[in-house]
PDB file of N, CA and C in Angstrom:
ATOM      1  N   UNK A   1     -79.985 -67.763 103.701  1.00  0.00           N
ATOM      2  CA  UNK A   1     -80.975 -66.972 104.386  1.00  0.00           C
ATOM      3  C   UNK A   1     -80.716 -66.933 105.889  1.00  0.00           C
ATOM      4  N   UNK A   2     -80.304 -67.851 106.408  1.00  0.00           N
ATOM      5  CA  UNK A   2     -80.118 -68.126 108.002  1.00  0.00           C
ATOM      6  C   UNK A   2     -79.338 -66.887 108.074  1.00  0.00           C
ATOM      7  N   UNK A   3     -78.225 -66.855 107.350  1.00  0.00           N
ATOM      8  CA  UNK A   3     -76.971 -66.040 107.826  1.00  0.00           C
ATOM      9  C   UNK A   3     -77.575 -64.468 108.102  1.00  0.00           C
ATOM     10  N   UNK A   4     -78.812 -64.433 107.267  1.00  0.00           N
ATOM     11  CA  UNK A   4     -79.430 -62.747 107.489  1.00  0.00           C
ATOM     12  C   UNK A   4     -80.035 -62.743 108.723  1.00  0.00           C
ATOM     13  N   UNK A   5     -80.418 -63.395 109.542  1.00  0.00           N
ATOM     14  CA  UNK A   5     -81.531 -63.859 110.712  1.00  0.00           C
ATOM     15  C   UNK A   5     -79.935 -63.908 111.567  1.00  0.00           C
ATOM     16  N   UNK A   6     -78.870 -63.670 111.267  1.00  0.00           N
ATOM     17  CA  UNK A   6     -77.544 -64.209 112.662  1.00  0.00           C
ATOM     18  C   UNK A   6     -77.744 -62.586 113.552  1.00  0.00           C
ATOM     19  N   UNK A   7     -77.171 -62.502 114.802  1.00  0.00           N
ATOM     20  CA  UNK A   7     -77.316 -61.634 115.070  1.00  0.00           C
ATOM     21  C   UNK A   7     -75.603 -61.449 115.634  1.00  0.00           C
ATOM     22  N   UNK A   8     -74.745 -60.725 114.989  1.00  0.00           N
ATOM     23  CA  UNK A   8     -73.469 -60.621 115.333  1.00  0.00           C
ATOM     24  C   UNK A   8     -72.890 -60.481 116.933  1.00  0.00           C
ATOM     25  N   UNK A   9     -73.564 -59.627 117.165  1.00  0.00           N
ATOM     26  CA  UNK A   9     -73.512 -59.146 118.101  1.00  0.00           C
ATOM     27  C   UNK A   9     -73.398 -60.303 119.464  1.00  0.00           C
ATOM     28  N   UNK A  10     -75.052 -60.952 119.755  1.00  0.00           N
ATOM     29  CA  UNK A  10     -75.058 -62.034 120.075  1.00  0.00           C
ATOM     30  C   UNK A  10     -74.537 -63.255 120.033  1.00  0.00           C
ATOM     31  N   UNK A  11     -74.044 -63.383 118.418  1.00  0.00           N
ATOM     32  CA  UNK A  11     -72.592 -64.920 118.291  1.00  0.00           C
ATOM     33  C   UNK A  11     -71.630 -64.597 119.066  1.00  0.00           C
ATOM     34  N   UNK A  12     -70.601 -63.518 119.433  1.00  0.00           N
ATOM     35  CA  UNK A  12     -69.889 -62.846 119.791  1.00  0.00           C
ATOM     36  C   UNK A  12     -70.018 -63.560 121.400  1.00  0.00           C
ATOM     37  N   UNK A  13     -71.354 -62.678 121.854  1.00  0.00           N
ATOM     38  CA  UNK A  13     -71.189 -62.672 123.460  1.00  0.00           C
ATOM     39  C   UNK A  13     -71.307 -64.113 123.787  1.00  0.00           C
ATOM     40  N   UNK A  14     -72.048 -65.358 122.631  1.00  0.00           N
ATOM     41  CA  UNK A  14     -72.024 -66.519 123.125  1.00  0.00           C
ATOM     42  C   UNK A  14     -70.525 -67.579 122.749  1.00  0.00           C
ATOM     43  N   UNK A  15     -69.820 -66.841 122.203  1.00  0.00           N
ATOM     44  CA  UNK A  15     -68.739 -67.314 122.128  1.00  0.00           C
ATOM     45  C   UNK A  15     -67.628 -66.650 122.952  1.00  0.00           C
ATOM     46  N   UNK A  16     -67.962 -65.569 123.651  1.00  0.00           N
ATOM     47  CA  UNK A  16     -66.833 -64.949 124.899  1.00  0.00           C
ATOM     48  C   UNK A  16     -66.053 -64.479 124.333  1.00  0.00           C
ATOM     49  N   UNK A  17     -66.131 -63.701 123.477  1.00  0.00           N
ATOM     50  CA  UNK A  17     -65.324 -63.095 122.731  1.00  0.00           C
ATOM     51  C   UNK A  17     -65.614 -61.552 123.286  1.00  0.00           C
ATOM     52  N   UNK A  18     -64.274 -60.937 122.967  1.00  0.00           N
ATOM     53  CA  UNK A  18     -63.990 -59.144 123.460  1.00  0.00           C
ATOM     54  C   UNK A  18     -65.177 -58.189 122.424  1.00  0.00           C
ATOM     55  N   UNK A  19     -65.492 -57.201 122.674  1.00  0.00           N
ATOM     56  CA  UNK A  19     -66.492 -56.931 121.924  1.00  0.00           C
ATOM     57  C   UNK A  19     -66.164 -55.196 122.671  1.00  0.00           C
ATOM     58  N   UNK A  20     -66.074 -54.065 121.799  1.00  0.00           N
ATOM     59  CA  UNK A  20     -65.817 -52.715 122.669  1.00  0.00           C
ATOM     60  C   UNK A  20     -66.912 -51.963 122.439  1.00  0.00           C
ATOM     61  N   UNK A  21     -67.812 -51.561 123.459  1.00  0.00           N
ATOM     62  CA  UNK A  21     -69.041 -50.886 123.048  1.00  0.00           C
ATOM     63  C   UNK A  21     -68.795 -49.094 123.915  1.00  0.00           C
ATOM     64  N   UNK A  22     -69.847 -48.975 123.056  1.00  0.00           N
ATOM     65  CA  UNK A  22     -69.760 -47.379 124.077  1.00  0.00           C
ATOM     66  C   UNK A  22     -71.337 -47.440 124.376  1.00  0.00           C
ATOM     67  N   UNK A  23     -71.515 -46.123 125.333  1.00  0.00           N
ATOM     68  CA  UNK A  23     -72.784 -46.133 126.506  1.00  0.00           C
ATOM     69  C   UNK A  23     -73.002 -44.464 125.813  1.00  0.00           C
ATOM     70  N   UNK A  24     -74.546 -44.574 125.405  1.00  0.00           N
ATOM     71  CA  UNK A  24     -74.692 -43.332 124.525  1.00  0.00           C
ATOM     72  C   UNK A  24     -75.926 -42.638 126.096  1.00  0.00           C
ATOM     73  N   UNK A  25     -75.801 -41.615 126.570  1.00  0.00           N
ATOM     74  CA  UNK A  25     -76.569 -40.287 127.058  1.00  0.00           C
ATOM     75  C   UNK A  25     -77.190 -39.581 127.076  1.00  0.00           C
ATOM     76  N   UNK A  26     -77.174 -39.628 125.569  1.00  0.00           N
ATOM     77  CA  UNK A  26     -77.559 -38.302 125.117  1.00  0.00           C
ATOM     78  C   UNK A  26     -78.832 -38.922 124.108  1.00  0.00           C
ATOM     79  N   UNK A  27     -79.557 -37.871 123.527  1.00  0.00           N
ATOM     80  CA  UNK A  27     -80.799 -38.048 123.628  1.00  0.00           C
ATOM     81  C   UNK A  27     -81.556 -37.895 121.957  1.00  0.00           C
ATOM     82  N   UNK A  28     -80.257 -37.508 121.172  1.00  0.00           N
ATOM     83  CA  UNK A  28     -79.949 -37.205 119.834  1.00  0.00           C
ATOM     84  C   UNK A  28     -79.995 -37.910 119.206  1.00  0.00           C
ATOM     85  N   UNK A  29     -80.433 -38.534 118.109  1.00  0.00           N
ATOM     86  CA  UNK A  29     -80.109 -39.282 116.931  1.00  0.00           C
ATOM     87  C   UNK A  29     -78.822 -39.015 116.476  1.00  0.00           C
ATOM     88  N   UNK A  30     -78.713 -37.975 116.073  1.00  0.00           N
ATOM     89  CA  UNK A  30     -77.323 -36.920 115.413  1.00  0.00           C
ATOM     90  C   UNK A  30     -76.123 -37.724 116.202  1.00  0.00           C
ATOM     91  N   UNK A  31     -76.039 -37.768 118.160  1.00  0.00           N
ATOM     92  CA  UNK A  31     -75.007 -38.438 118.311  1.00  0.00           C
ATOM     93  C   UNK A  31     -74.738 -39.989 118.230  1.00  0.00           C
ATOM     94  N   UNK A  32     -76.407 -40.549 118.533  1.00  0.00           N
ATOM     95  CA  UNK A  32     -76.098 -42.152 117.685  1.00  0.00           C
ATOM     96  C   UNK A  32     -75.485 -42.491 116.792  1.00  0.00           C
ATOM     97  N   UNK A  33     -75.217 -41.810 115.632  1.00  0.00           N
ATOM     98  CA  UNK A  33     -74.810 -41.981 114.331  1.00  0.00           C
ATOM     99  C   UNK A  33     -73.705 -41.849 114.290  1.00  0.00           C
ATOM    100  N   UNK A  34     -73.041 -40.568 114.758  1.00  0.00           N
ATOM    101  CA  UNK A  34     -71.963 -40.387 115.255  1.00  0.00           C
ATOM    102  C   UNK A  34     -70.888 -41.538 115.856  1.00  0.00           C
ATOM    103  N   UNK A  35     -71.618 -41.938 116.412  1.00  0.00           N
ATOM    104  CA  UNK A  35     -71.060 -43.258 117.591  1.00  0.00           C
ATOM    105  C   UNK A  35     -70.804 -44.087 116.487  1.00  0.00           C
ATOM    106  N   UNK A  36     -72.208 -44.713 116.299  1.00  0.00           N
ATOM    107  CA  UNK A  36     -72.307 -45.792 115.114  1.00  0.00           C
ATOM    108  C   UNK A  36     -70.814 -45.808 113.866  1.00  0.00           C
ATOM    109  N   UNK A  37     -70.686 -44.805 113.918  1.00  0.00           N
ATOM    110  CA  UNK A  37     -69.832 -44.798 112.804  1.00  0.00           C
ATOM    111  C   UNK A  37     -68.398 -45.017 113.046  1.00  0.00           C
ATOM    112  N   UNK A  38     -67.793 -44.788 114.244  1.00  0.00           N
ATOM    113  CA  UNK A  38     -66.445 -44.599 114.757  1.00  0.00           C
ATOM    114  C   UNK A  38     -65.942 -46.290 115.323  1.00  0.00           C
ATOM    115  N   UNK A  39     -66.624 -47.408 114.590  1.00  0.00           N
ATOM    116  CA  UNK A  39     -66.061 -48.488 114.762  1.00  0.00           C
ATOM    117  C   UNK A  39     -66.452 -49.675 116.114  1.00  0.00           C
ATOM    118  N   UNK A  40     -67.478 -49.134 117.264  1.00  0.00           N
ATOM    119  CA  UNK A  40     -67.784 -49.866 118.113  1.00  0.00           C
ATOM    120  C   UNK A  40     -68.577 -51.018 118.235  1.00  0.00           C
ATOM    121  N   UNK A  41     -69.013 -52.062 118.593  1.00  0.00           N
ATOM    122  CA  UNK A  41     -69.187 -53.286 118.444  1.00  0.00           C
ATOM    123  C   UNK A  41     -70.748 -52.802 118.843  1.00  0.00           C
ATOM    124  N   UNK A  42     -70.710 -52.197 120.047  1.00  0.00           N
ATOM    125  CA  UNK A  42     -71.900 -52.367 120.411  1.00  0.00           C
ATOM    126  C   UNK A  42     -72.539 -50.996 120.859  1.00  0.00           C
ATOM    127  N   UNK A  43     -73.744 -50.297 120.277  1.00  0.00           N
ATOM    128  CA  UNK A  43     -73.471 -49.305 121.732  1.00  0.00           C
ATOM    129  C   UNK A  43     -75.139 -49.045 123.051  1.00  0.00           C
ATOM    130  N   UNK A  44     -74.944 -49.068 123.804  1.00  0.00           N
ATOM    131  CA  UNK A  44     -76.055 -49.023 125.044  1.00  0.00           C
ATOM    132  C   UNK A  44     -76.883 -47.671 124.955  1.00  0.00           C
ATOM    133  N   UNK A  45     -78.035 -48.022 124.124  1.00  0.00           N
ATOM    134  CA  UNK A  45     -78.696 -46.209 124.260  1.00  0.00           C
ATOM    135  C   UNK A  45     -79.434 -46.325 125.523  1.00  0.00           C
ATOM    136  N   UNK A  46     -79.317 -45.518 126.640  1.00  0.00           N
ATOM    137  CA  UNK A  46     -79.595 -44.975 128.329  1.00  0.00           C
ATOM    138  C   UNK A  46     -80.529 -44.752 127.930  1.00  0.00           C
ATOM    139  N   UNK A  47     -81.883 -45.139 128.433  1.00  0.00           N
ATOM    140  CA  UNK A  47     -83.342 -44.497 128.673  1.00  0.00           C
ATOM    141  C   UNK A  47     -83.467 -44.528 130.130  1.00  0.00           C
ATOM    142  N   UNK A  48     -82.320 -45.061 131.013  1.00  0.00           N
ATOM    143  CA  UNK A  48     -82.915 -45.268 132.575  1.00  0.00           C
ATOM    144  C   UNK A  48     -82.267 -43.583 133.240  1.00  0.00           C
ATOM    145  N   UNK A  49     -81.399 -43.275 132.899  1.00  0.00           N
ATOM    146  CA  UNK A  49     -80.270 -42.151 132.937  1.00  0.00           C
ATOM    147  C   UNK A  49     -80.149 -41.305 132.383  1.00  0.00           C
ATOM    148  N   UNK A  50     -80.895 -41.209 130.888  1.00  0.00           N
ATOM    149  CA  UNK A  50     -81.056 -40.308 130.002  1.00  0.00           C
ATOM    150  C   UNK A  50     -82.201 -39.946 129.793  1.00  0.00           C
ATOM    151  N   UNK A  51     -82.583 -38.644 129.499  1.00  0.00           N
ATOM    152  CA  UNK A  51     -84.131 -38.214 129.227  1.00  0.00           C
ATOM    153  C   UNK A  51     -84.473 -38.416 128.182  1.00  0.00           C
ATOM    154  N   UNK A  52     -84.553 -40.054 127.148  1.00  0.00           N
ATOM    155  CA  UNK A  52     -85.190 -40.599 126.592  1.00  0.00           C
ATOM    156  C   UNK A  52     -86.382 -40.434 126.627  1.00  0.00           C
ATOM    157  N   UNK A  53     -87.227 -40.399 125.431  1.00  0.00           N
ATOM    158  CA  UNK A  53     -88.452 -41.160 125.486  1.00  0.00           C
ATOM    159  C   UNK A  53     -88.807 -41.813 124.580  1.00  0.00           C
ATOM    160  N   UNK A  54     -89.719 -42.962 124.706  1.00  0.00           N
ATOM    161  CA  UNK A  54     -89.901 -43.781 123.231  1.00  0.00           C
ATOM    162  C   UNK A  54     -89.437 -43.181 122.235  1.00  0.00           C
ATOM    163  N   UNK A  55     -89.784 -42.117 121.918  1.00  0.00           N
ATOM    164  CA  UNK A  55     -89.884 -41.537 120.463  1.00  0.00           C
ATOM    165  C   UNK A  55     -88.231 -41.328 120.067  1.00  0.00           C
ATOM    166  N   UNK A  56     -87.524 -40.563 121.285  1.00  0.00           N
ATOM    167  CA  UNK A  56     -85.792 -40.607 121.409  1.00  0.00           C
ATOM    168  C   UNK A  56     -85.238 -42.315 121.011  1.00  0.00           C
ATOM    169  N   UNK A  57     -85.834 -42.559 121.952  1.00  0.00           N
ATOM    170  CA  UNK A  57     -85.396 -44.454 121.611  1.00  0.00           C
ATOM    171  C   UNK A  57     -85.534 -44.867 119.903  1.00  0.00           C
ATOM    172  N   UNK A  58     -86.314 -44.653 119.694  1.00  0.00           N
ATOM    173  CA  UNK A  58     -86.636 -44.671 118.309  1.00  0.00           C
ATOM    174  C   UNK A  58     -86.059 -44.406 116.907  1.00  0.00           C
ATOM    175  N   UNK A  59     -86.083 -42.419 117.399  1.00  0.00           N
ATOM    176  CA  UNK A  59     -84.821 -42.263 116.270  1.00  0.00           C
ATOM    177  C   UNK A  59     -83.285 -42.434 116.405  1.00  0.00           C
ATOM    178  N   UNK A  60     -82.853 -42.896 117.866  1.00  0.00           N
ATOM    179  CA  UNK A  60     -81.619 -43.535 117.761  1.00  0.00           C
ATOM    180  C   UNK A  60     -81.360 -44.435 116.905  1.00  0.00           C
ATOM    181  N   UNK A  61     -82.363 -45.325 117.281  1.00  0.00           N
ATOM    182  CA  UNK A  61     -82.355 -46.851 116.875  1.00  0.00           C
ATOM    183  C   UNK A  61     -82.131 -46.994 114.874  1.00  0.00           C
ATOM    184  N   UNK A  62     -83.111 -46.024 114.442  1.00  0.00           N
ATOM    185  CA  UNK A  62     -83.322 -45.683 113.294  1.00  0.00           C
ATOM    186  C   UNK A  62     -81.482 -45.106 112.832  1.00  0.00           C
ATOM    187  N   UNK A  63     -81.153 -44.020 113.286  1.00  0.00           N
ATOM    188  CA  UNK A  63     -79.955 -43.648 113.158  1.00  0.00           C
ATOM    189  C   UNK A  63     -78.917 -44.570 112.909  1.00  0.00           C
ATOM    190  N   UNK A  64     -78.780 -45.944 113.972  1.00  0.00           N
ATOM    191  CA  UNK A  64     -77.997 -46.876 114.244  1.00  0.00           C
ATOM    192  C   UNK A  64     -77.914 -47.903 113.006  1.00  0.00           C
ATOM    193  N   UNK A  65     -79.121 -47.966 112.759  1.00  0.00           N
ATOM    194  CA  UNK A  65     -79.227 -49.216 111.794  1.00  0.00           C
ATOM    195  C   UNK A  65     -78.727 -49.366 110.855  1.00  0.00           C
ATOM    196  N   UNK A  66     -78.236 -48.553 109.853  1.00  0.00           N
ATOM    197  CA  UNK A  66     -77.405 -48.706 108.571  1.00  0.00           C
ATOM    198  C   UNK A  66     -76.029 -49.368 108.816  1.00  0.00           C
ATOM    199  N   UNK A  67     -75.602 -49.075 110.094  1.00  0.00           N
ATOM    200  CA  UNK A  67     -74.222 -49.068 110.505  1.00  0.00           C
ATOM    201  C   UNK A  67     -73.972 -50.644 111.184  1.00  0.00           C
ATOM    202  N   UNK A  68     -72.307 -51.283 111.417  1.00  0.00           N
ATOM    203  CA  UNK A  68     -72.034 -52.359 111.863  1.00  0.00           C
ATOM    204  C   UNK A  68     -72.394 -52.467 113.517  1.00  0.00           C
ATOM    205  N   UNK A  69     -72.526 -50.895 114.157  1.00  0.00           N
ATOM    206  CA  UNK A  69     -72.944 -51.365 115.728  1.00  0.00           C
ATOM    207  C   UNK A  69     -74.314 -51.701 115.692  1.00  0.00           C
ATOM    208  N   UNK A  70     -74.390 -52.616 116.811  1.00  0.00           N
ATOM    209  CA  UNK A  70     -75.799 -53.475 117.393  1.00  0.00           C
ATOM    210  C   UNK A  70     -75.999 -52.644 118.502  1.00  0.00           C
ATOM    211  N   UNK A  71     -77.391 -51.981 118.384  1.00  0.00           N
ATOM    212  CA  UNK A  71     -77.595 -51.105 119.742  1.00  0.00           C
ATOM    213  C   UNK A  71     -78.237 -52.128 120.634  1.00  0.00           C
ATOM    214  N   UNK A  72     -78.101 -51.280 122.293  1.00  0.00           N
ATOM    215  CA  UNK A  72     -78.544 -51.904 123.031  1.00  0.00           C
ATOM    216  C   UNK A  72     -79.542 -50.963 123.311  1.00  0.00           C
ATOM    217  N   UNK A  73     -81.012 -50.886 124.140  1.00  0.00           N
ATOM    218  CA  UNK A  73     -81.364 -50.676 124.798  1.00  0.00           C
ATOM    219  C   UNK A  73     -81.808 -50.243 126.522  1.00  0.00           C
ATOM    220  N   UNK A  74     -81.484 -49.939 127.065  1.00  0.00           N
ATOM    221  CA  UNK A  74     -81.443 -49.895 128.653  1.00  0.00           C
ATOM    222  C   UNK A  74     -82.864 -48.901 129.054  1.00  0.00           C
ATOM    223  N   UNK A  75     -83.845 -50.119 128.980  1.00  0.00           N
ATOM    224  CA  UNK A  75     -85.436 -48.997 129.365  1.00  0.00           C
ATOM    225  C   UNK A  75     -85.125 -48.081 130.831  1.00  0.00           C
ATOM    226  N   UNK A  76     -86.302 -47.289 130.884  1.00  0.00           N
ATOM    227  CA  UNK A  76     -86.098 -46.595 132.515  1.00  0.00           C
ATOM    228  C   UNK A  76     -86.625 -47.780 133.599  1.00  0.00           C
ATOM    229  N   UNK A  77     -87.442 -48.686 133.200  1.00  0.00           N
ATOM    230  CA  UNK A  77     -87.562 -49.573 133.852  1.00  0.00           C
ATOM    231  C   UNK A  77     -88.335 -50.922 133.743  1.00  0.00           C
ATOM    232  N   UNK A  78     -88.463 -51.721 134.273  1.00  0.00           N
ATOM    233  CA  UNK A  78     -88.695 -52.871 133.612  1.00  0.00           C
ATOM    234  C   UNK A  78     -90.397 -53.485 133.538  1.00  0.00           C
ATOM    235  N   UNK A  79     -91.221 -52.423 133.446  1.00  0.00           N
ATOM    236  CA  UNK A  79     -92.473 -52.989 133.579  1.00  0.00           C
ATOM    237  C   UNK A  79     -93.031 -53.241 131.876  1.00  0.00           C
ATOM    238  N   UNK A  80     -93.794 -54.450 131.844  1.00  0.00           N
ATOM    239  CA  UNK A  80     -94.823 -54.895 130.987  1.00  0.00           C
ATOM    240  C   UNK A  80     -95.030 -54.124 129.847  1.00  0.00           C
ATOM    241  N   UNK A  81     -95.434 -53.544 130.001  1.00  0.00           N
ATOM    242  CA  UNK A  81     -95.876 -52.113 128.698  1.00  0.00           C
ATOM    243  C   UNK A  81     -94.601 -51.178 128.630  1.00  0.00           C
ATOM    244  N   UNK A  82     -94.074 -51.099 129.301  1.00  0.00           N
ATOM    245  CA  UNK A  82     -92.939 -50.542 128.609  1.00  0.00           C
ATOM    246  C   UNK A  82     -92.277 -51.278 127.537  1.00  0.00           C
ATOM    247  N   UNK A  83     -91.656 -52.375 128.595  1.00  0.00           N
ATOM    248  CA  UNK A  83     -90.308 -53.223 127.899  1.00  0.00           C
ATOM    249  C   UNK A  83     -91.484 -53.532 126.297  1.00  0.00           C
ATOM    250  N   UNK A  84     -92.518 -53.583 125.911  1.00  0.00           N
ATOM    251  CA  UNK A  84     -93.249 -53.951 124.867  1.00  0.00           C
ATOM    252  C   UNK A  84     -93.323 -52.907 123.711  1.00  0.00           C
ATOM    253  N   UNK A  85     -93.309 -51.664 124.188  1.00  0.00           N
ATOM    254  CA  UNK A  85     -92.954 -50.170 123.583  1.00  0.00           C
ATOM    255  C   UNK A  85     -91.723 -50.409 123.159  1.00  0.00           C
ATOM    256  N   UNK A  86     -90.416 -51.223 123.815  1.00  0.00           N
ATOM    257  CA  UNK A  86     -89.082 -50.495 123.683  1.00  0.00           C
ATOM    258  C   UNK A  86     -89.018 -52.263 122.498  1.00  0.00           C
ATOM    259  N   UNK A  87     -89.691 -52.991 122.557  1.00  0.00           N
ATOM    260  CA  UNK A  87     -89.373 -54.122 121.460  1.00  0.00           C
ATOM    261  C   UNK A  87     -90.150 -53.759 120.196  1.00  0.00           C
ATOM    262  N   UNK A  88     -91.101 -52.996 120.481  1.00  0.00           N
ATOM    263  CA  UNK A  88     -92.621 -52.899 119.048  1.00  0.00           C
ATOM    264  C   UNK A  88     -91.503 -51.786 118.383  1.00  0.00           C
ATOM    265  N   UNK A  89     -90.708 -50.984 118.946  1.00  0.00           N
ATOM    266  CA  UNK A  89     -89.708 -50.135 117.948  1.00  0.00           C
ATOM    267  C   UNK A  89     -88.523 -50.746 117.579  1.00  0.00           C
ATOM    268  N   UNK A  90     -88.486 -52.009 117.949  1.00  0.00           N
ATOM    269  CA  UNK A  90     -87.231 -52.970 117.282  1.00  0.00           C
ATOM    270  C   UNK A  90     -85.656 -52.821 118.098  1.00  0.00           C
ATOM    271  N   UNK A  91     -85.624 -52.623 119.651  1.00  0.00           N
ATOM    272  CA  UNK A  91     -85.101 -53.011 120.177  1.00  0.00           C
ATOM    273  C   UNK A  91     -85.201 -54.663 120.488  1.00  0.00           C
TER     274      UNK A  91
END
């Protein structure tokens, strides 16, 4: 059971290991998936740079999940009720 609770992604960065991610822009689910699929370790969905909004954040995230990349998050900024929006959707 532990091993379902590991988070790959995270063993990785605490062991300093190379890890190749890409930095997603765009605002699509359609290109999350896209991404997701072409082999990257990790990828950074932009809400600070991109015209995200929760709901964008969301169906990325949704998009991402079947697949071996671990998304990242990057809110527009770091206040209280946000960063709580961008975890209650499972960032």
């Amino acid at each position: 059971m532990n091993a379902l609770l590991t988070n790959p992604f995270k063993e990785r960065l605490r062991k300093g290991e190379v890890q190749i991610g890409l930095w997603l822009s765009s605002t699509t689910s359609y290109m999350a998936e896209i991404a997701a699929t072409s082999g990257y370790d990790w990828l950074l969905i932009d809400g600070e740079h991109a015209p995200n909004t929760i709901q964008d954040l969301y169906h990325q995230l949704q998009a991402v999940a079947p697949y071996a990349s671990q998304p990242v998050i990057r809110p527009v900024e770091g206040s209280k009720p946000l960063i709580k929006q961008v975890l209650d959707i499972g960032a």
